[in-house]
Protein backbone atom coordinates (compact mmCIF):
# COMPACT_ATOMS: atom_id res chain seq x y z
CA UNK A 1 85.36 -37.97 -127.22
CA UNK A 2 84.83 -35.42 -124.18
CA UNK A 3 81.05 -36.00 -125.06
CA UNK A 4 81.00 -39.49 -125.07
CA UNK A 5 82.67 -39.56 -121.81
CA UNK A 6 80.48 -36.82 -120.29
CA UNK A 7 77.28 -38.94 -121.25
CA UNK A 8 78.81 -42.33 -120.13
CA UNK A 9 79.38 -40.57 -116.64
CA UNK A 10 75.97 -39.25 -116.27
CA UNK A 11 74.52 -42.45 -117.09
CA UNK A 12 76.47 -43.85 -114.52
CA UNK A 13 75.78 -41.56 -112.19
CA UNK A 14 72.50 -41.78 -112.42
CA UNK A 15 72.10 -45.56 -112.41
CA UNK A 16 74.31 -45.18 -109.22
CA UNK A 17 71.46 -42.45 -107.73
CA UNK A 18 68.83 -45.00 -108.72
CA UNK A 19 70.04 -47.95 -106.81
CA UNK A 20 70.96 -45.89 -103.86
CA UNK A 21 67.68 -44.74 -104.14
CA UNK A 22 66.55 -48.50 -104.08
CA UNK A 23 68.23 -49.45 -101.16
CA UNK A 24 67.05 -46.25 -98.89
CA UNK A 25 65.15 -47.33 -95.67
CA UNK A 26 62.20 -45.19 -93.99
CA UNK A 27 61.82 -44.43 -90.90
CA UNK A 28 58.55 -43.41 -89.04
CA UNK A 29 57.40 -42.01 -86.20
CA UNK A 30 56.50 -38.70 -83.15
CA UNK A 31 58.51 -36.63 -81.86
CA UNK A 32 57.08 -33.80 -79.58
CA UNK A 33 58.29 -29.86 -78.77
CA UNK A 34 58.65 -29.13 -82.75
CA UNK A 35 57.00 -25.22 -82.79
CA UNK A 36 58.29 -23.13 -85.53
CA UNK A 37 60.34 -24.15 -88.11
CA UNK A 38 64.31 -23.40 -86.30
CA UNK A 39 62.64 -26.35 -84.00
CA UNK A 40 62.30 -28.53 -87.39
CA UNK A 41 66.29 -27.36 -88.49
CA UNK A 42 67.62 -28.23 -85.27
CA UNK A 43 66.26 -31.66 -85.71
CA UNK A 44 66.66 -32.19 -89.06
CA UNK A 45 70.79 -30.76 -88.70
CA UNK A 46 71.53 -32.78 -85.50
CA UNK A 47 70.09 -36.12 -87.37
CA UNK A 48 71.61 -35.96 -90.70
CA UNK A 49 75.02 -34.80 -89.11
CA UNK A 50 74.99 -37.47 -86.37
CA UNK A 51 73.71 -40.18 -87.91
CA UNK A 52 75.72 -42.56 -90.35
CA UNK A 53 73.70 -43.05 -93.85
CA UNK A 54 71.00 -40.43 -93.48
CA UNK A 55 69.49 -39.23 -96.68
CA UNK A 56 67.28 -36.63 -95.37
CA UNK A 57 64.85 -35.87 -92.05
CA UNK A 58 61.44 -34.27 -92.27
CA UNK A 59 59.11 -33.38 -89.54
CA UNK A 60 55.42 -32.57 -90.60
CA UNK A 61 52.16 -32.15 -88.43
CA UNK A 62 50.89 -35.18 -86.81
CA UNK A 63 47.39 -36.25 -85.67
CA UNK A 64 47.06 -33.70 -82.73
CA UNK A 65 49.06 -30.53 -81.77
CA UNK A 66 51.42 -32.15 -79.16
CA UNK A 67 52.54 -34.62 -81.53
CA UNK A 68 54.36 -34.56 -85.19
CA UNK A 69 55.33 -37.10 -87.24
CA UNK A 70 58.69 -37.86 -87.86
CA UNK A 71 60.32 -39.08 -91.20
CA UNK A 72 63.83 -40.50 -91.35
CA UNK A 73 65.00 -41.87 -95.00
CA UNK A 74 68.42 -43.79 -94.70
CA UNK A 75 70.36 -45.99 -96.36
CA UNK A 76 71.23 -48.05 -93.16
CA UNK A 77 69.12 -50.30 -91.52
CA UNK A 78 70.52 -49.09 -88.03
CA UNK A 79 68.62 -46.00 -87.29
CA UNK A 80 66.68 -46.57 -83.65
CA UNK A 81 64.51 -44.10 -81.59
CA UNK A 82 67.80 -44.68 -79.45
CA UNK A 83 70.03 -43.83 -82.01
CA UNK A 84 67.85 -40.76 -83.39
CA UNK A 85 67.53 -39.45 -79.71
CA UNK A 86 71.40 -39.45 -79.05
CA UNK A 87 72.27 -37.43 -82.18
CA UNK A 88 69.81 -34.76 -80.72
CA UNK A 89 72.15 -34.38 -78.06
CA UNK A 90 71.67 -31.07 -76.00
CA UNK A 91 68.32 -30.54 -78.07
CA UNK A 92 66.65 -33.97 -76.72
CA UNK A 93 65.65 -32.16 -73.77
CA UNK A 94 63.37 -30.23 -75.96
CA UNK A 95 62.23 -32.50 -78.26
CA UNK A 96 61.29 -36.22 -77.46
CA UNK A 97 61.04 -38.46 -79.75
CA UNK A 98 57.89 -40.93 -78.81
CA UNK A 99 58.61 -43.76 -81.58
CA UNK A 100 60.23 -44.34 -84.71
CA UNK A 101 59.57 -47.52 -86.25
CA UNK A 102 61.07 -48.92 -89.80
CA UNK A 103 57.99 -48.50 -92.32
CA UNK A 104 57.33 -52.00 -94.71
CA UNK A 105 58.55 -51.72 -98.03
């Protein structure tokens, strides 16, 4: 019986993960000042922490040097270059975020 129950909870879970996963929203877009990799933790920590539904934040190299590319996945379609640049708080005066733009599904 403990079996049973273990397997009908992992099935759930999982078909819980999978519509969650479903639903996520990304989010495009530059952000400038991102050096080193704490730059890319501060970012990443401040978002995630700050803003409501955020499934994860990645920052990879962009087109030029200046500028990387920023990559918000969320399950909430309220996530703004507004929004994005107040959770920075005392670190948006390093980084600036350029754009961020909700990316067609």
């Amino acid at each position: 019986m403990k079996k049973l129950l273990l397997a009908l909870s992992l099935l759930l879970s999982l078909n819980l993960q999978a519509a969650d996963e479903k639903k996520s929203i990304t989010y495009e877009g530059k952000i400038t000042g991102v050096v080193c990799s704490a730059c890319k933790a501060h970012i990443t920590g401040a978002i995630t922490q700050k803003l409501p539904g955020v499934i994860s934040v990645d920052v990879k190299a962009g087109d030029n040097a200046d500028e990387q590319k920023l990559i918000i996945v969320a399950n909430s379609e309220s996530v703004t270059k507004e929004s994005a640049t107040e959770a920075l708080g005392t670190f948006a005066k390093n980084y600036q975020i350029l754009s961020l733009t909700k990316k067609s599904q």
